[in-house]
C-alpha atoms as a PDB file:
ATOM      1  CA  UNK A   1       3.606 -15.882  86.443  1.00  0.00           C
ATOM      2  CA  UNK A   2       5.587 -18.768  85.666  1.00  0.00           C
ATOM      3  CA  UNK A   3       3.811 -21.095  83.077  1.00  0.00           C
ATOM      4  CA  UNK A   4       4.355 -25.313  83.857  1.00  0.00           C
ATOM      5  CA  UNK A   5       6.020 -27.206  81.699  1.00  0.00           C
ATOM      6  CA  UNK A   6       2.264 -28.198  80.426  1.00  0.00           C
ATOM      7  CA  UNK A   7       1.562 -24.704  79.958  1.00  0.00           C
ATOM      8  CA  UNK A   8       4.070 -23.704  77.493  1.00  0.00           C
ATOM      9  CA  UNK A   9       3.445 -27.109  75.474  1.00  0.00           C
ATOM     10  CA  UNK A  10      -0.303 -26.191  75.732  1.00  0.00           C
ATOM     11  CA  UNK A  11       0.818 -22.326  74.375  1.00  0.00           C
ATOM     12  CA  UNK A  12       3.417 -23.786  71.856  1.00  0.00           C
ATOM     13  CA  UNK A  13       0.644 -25.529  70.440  1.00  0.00           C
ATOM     14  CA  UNK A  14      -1.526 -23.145  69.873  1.00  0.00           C
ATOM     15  CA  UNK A  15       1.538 -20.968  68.807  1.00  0.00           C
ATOM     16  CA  UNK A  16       2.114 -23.817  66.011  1.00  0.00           C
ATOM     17  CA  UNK A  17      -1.845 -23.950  65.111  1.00  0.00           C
ATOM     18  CA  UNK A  18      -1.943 -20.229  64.564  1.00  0.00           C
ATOM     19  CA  UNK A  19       0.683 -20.236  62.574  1.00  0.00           C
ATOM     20  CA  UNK A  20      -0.425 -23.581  60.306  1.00  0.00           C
ATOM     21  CA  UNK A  21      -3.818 -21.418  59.917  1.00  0.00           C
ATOM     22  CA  UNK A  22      -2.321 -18.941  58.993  1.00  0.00           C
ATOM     23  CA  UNK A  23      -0.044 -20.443  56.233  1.00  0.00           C
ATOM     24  CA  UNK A  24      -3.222 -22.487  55.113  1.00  0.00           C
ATOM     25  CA  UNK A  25      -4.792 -18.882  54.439  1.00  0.00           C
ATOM     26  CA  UNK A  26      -2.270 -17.078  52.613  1.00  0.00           C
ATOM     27  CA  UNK A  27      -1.238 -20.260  50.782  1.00  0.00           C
ATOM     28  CA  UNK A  28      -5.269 -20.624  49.597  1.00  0.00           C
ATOM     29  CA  UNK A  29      -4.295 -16.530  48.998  1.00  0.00           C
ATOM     30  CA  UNK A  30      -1.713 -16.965  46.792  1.00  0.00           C
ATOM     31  CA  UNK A  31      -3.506 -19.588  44.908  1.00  0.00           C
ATOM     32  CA  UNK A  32      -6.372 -17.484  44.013  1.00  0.00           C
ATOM     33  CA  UNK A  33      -4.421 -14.520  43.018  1.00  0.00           C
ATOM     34  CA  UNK A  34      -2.190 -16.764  41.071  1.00  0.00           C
ATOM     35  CA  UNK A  35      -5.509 -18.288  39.175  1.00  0.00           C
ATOM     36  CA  UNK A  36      -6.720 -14.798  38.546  1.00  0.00           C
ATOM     37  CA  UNK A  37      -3.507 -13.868  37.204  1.00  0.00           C
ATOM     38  CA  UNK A  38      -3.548 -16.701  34.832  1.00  0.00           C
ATOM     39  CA  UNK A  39      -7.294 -15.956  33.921  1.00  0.00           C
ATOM     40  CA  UNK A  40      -6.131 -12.341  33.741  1.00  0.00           C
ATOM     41  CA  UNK A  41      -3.077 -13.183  31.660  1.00  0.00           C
ATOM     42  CA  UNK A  42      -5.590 -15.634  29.315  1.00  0.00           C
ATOM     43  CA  UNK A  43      -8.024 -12.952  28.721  1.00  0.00           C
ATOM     44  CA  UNK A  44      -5.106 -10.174  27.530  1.00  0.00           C
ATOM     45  CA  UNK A  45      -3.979 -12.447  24.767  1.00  0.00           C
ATOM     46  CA  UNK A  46      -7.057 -13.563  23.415  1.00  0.00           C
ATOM     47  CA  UNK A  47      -7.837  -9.875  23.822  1.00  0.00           C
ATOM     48  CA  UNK A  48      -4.747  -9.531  21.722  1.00  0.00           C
ATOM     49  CA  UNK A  49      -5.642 -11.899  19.292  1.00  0.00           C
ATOM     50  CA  UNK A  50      -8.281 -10.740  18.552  1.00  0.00           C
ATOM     51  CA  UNK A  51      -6.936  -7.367  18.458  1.00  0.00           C
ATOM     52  CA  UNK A  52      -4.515  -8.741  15.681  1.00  0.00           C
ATOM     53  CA  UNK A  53      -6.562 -10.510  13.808  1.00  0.00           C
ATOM     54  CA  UNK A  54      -8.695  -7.336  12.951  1.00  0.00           C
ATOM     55  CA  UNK A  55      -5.663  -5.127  12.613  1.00  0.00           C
ATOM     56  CA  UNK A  56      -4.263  -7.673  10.081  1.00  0.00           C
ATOM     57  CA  UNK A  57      -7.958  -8.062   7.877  1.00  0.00           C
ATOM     58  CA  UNK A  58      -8.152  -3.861   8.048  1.00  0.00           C
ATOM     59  CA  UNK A  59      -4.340  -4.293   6.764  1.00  0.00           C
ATOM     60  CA  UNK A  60      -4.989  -6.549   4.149  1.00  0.00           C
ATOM     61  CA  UNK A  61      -8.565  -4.948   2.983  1.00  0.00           C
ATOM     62  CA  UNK A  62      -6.228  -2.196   2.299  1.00  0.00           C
ATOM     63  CA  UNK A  63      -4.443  -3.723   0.313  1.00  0.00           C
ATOM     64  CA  UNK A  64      -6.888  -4.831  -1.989  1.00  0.00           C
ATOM     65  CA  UNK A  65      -8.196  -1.516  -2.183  1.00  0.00           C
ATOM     66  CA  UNK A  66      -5.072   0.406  -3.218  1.00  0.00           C
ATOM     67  CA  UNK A  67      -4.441  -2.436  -5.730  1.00  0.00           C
ATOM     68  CA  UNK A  68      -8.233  -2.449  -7.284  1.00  0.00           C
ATOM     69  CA  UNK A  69      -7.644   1.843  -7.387  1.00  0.00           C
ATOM     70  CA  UNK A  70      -4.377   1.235  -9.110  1.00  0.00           C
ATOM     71  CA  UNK A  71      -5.858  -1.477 -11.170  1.00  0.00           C
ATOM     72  CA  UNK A  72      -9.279   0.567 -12.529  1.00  0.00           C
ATOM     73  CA  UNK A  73      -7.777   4.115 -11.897  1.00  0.00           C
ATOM     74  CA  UNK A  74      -4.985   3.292 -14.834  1.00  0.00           C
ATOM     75  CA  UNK A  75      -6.440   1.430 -16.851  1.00  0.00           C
ATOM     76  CA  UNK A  76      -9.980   3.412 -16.993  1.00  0.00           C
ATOM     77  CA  UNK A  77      -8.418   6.653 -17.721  1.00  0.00           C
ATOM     78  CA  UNK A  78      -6.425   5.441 -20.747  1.00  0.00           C
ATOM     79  CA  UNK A  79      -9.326   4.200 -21.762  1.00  0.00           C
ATOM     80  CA  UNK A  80     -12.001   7.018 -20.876  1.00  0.00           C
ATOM     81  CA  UNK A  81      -9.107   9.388 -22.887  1.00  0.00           C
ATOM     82  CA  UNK A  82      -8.761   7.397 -25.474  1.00  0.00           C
ATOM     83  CA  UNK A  83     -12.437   6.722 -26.410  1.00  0.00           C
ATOM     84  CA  UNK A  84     -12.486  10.621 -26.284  1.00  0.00           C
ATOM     85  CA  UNK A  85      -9.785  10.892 -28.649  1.00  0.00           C
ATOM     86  CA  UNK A  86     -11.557   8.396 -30.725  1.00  0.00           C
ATOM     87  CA  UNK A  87     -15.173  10.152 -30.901  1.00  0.00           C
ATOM     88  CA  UNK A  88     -13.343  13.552 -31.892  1.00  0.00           C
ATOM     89  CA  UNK A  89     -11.455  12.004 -34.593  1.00  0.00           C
ATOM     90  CA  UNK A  90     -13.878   9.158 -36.075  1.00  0.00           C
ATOM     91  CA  UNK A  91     -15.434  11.163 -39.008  1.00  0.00           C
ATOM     92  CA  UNK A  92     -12.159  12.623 -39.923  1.00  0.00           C
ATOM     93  CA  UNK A  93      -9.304  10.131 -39.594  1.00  0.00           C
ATOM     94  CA  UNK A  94     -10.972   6.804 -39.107  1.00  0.00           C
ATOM     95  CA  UNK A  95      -7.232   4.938 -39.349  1.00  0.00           C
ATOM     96  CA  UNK A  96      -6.475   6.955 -35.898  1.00  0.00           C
ATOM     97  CA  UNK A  97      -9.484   6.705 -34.539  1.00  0.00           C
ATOM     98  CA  UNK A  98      -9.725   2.604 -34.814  1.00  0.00           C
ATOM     99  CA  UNK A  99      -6.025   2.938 -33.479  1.00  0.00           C
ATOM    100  CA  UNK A 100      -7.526   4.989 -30.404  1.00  0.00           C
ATOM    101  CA  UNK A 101      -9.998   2.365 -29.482  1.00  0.00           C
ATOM    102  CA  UNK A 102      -7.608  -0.367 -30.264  1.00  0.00           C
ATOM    103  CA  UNK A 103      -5.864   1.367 -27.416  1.00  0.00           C
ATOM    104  CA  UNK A 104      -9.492   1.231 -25.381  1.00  0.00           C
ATOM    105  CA  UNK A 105      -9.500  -2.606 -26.181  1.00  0.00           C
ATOM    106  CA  UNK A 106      -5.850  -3.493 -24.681  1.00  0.00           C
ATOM    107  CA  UNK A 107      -6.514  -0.827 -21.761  1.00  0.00           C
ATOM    108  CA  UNK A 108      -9.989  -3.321 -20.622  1.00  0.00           C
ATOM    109  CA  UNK A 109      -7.775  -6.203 -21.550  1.00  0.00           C
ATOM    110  CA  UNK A 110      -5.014  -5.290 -19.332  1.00  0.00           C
ATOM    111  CA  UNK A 111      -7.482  -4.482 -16.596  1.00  0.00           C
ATOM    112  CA  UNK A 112      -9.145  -7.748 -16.759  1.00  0.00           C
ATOM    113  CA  UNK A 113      -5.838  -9.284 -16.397  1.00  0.00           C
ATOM    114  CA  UNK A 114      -4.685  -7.913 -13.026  1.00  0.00           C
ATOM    115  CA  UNK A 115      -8.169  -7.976 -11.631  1.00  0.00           C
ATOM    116  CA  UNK A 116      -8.126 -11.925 -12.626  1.00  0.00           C
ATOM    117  CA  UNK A 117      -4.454 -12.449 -10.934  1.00  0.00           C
ATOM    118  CA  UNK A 118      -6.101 -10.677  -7.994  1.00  0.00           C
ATOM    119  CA  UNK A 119      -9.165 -12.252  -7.754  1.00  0.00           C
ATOM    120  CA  UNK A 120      -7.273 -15.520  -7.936  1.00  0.00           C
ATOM    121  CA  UNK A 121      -5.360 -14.845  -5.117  1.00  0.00           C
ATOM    122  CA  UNK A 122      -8.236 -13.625  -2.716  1.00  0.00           C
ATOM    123  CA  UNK A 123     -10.836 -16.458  -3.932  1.00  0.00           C
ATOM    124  CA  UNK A 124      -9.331 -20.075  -4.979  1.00  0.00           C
ATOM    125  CA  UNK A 125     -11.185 -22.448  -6.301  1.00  0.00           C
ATOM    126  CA  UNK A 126     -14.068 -23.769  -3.699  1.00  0.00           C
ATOM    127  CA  UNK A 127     -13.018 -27.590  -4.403  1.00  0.00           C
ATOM    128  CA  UNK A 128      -9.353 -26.954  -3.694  1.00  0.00           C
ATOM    129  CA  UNK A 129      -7.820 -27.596  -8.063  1.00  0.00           C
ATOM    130  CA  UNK A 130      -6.060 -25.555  -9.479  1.00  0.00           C
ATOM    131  CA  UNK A 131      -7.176 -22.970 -12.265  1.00  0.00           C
ATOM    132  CA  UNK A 132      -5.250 -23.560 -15.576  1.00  0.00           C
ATOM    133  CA  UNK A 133      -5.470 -20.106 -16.476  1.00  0.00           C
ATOM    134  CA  UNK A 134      -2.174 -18.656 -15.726  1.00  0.00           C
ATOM    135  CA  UNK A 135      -2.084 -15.929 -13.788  1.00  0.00           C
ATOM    136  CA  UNK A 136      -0.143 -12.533 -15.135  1.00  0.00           C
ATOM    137  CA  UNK A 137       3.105 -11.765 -12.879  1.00  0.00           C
ATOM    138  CA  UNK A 138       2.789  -8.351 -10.823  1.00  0.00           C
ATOM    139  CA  UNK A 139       3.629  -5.185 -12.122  1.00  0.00           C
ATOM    140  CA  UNK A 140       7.235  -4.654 -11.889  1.00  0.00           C
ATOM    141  CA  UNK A 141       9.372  -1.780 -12.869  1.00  0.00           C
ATOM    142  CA  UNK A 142      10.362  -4.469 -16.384  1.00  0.00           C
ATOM    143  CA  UNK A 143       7.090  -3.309 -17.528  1.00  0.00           C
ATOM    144  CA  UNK A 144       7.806   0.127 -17.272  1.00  0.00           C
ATOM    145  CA  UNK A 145       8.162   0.455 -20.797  1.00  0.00           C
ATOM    146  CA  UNK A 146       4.819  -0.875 -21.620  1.00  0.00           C
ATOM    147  CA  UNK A 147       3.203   1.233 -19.325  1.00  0.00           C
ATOM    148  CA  UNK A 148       5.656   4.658 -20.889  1.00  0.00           C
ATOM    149  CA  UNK A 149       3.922   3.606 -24.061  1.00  0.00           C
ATOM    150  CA  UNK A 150       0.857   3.303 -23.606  1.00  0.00           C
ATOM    151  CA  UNK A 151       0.873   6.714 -21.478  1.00  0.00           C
ATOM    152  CA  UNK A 152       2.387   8.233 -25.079  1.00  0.00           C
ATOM    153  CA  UNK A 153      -0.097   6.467 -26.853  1.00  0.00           C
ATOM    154  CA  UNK A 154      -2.956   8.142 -25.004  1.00  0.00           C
ATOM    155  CA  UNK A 155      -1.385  12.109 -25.840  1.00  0.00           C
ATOM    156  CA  UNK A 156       1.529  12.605 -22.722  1.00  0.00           C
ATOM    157  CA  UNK A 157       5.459  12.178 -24.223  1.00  0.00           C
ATOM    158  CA  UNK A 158       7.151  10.730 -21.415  1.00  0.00           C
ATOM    159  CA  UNK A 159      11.160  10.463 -21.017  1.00  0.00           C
ATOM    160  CA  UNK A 160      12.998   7.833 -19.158  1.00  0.00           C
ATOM    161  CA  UNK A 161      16.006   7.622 -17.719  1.00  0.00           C
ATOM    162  CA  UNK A 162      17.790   4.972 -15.493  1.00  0.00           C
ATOM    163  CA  UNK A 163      20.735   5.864 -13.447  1.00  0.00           C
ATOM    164  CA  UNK A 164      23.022   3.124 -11.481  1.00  0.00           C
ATOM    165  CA  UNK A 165      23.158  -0.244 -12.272  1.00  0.00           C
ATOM    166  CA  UNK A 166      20.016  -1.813 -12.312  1.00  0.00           C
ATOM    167  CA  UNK A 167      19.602  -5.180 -10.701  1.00  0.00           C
ATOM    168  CA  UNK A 168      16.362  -8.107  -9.591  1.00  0.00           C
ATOM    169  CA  UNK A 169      14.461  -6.249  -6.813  1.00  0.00           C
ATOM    170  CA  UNK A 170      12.139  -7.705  -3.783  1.00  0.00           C
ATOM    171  CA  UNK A 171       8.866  -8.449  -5.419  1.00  0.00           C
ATOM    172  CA  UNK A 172       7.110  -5.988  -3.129  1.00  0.00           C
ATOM    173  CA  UNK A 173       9.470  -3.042  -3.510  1.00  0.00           C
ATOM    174  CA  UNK A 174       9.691  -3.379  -7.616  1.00  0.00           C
ATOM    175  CA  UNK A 175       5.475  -3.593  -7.348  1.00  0.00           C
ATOM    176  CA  UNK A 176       5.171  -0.564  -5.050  1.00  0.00           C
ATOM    177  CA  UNK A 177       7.855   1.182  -8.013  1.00  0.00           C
ATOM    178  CA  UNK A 178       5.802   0.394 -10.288  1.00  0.00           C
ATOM    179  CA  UNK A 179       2.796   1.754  -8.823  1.00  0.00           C
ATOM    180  CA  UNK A 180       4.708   4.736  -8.178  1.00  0.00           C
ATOM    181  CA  UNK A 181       5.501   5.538 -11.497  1.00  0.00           C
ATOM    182  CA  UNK A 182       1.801   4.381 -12.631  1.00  0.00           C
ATOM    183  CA  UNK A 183      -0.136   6.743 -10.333  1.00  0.00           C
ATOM    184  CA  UNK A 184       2.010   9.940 -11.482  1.00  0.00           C
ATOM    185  CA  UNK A 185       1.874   9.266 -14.849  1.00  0.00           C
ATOM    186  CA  UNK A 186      -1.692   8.325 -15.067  1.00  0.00           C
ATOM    187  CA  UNK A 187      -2.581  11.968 -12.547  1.00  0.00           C
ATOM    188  CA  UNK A 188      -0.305  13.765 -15.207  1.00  0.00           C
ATOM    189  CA  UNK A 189      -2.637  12.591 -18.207  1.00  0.00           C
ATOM    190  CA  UNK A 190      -5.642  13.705 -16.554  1.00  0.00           C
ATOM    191  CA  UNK A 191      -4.867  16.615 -15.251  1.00  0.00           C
ATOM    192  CA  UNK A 192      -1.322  17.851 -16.717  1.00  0.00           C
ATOM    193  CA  UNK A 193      -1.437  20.135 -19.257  1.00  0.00           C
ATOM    194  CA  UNK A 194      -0.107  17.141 -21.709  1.00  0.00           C
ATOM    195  CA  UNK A 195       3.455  18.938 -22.944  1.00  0.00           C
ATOM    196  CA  UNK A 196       5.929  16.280 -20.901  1.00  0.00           C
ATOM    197  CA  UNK A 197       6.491  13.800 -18.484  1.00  0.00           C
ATOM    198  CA  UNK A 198       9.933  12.604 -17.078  1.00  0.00           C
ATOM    199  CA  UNK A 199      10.545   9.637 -14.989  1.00  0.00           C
ATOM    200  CA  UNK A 200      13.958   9.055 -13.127  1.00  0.00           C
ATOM    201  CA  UNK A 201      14.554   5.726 -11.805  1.00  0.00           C
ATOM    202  CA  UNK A 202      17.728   5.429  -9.938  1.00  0.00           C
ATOM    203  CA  UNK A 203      19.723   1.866  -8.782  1.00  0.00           C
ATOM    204  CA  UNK A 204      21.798   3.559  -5.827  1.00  0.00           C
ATOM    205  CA  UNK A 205      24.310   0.982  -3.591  1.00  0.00           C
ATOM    206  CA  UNK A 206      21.446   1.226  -0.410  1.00  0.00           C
ATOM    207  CA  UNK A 207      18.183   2.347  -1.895  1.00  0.00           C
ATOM    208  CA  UNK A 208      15.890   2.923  -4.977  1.00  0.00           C
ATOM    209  CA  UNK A 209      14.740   6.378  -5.760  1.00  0.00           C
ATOM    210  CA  UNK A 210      11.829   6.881  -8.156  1.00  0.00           C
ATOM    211  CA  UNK A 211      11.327  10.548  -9.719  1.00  0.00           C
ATOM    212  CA  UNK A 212       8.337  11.859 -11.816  1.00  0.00           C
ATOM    213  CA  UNK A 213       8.061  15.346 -13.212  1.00  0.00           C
ATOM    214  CA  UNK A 214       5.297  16.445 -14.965  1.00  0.00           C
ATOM    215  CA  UNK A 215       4.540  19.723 -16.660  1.00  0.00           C
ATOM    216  CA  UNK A 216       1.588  22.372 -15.955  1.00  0.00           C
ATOM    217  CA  UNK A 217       0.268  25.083 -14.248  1.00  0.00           C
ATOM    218  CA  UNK A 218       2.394  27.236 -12.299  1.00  0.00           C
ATOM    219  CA  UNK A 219       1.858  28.243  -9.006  1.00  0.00           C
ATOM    220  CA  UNK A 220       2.400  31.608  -9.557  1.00  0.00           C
ATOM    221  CA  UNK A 221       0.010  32.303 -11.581  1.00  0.00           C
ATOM    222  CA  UNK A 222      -2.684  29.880 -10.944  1.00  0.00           C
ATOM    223  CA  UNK A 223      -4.978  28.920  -8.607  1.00  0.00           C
ATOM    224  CA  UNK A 224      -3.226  25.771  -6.335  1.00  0.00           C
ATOM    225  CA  UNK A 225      -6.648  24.191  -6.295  1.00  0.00           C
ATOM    226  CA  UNK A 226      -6.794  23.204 -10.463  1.00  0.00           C
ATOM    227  CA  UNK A 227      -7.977  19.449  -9.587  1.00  0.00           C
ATOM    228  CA  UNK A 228     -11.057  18.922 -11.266  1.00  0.00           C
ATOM    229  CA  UNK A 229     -14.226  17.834  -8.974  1.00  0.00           C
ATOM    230  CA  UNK A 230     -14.825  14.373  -7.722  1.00  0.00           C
ATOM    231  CA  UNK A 231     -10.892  13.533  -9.078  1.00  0.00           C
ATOM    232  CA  UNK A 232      -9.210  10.497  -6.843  1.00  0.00           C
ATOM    233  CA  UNK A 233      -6.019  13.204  -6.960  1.00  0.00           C
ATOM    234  CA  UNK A 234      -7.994  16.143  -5.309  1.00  0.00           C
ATOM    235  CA  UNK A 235      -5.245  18.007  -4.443  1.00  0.00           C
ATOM    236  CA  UNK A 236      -1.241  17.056  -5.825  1.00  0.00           C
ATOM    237  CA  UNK A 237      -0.099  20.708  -4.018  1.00  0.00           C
ATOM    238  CA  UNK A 238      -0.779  18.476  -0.659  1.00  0.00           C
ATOM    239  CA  UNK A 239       0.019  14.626  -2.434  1.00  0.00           C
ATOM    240  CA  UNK A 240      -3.616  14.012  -0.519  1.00  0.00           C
ATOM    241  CA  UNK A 241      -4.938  12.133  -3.541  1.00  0.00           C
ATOM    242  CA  UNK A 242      -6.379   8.463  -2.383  1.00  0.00           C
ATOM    243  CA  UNK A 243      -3.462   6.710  -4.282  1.00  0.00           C
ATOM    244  CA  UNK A 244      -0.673   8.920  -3.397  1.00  0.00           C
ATOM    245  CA  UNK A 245      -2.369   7.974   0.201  1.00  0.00           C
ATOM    246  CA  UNK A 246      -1.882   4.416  -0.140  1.00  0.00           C
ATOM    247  CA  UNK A 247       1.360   5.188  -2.176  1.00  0.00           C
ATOM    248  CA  UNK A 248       2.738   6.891   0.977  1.00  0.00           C
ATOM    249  CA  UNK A 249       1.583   3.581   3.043  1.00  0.00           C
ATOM    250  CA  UNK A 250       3.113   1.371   0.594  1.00  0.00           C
ATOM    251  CA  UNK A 251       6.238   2.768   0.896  1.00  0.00           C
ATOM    252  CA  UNK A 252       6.266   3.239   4.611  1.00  0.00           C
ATOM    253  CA  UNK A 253       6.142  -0.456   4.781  1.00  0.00           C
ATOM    254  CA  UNK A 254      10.007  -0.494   3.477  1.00  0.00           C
ATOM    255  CA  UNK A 255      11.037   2.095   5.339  1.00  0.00           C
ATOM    256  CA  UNK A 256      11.225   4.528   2.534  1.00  0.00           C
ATOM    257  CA  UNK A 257       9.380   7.908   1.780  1.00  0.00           C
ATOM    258  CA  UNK A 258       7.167   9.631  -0.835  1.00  0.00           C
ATOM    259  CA  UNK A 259       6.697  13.381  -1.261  1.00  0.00           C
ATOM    260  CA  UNK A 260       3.982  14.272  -3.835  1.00  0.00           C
ATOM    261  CA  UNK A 261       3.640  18.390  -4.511  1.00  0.00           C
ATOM    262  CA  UNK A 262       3.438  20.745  -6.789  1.00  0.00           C
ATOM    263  CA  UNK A 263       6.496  22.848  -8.721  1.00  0.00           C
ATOM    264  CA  UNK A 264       7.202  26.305  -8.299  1.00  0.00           C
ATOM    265  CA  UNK A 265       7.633  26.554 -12.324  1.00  0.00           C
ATOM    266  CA  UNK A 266       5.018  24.306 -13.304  1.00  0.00           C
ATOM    267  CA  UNK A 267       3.849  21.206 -13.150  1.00  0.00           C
ATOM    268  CA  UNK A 268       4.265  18.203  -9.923  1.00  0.00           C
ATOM    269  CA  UNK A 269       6.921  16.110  -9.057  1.00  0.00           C
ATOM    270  CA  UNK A 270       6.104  13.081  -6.767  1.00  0.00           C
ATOM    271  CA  UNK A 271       9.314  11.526  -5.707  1.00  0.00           C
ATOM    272  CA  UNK A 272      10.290   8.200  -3.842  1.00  0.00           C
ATOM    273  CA  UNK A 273      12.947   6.553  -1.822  1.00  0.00           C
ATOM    274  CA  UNK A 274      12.718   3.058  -0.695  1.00  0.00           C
ATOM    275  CA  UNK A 275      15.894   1.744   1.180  1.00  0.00           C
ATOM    276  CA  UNK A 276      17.690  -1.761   0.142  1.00  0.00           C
ATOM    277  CA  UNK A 277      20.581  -4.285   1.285  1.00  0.00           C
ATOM    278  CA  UNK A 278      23.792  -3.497  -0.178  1.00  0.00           C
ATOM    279  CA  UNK A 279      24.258  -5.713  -3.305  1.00  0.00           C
END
């Protein structure tokens, strides 16, 4: 059947109605599902945000606690072996044993130093001044010497030597060097058997390696488990000791690598390479 010319104005009309409900639908469609995207989208990042924010606080808690552990694990076993040395020697040769605690004295000072630089940084003053007391630089590997003394000071002969040119360093990398060389030497005076430590520091065109070799027990013939109890170093054969742990992290963050483990012939060697630009 035929439809008049009413007809098909009639159907085109409703044709044309259909069709303008229809787009009115899927356009109020789209707009929801483009809200709830946004909404979506808006709850991911603060998701994220927040997700950052606590990864960077556990980051930087860290931090602090790998630099108190390298601040109070030095500096309290110089002075816990010291004071020992002191009390056997105090009756007998009181010049050596006022030397000893003299040692005891600059090991707490030294300590209260870096804990005040630290301190400083974490907690400024409430009203916003300045504190006049100036705060000690970090650790850097132009302290090393300092620190090879006072480890042969405290009973452990230690040998240096410097290969490649050496040259200014990131602050970060010439810290975590530091620390390095800190960490060994201090595990090697407690738990070395006190004959000789080396430490091999080498400048090379892309990267900075960092060697310490201590002597002691050999492996094959003693027990790999000679850590003492409760020790922060409770096992060197595995480098699992807490600041080897955060020593590994530390050096991670450059790129680099640290393998901590006992010798065949004797003894540990913990050894580190952090990469660096070309001069």
């Amino acid at each position: 059947m035929w439809l008049s010319g009413t007809g098909w104005f009639v159907a085109a009309l409703v044709v044309a109605g259909v069709a303008i409900c229809w787009l009115s639908f899927a356009l109020l469609r789209a707009r929801r599902m483009h809200r709830k995207a946004v909404e979506d989208r808006a709850w991911l990042l603060e998701r994220e945000r927040e997700s950052a924010a606590r990864t960077a606080v556990d980051a930087e808690r860290d931090r602090i606690a790998q630099e108190l552990h390298d601040i109070v694990s030095h500096n309290v076993s110089l002075m816990v072996v010291q004071a020992g040395a002191a009390r056997e020697v105090l009756a007998t040769l009181p010049d050596e044993a006022a030397a000893a605690l003299r040692a005891v004295e600059e090991a707490g000072r030294d300590a209260m130093t870096e804990l005040r630089h630290l301190l400083g940084l974490l907690a400024p003053a409430q009203d916003g001044a300045d504190d006049d007391t100036p705060l000690a630089p970090q650790p850097s590997l132009s302290r090393l010497s300092s620190l090879v003394d006072r480890i042969a000071f405290a009973g452990l002969p230690v040998e240096v030597r410097i290969s490649g040119e050496p040259r200014p360093l990131p602050a970060g990398i010439d810290t975590t060097a530091y620390r390095i060389v800190q960490e060994a030497l201090t595990n090697a005076l407690k738990y070395g058997d006190g004959r000789k430590a080396e430490v091999t520091v080498r400048y090379a065109d892309n990267s900075l390696r960092v060697e310490v070799l201590n002597t002691g027990p050999s492996v094959l013939t003693d027990s790999p488990h000679t850590t003492p109890p409760g020790s922060t170093a409770v096992d060197w054969k595995d480098g699992a000791g807490r600041g080897l742990v955060g020593l590994r992290e530390r050096v991670a963050v450059y790129g680099g690598d640290l393998d901590a483990r006992r010798r065949i012939g004797g003894g540990y060697r913990v050894r580190a390479r952090i990469p660096l630009d070309r001069p």
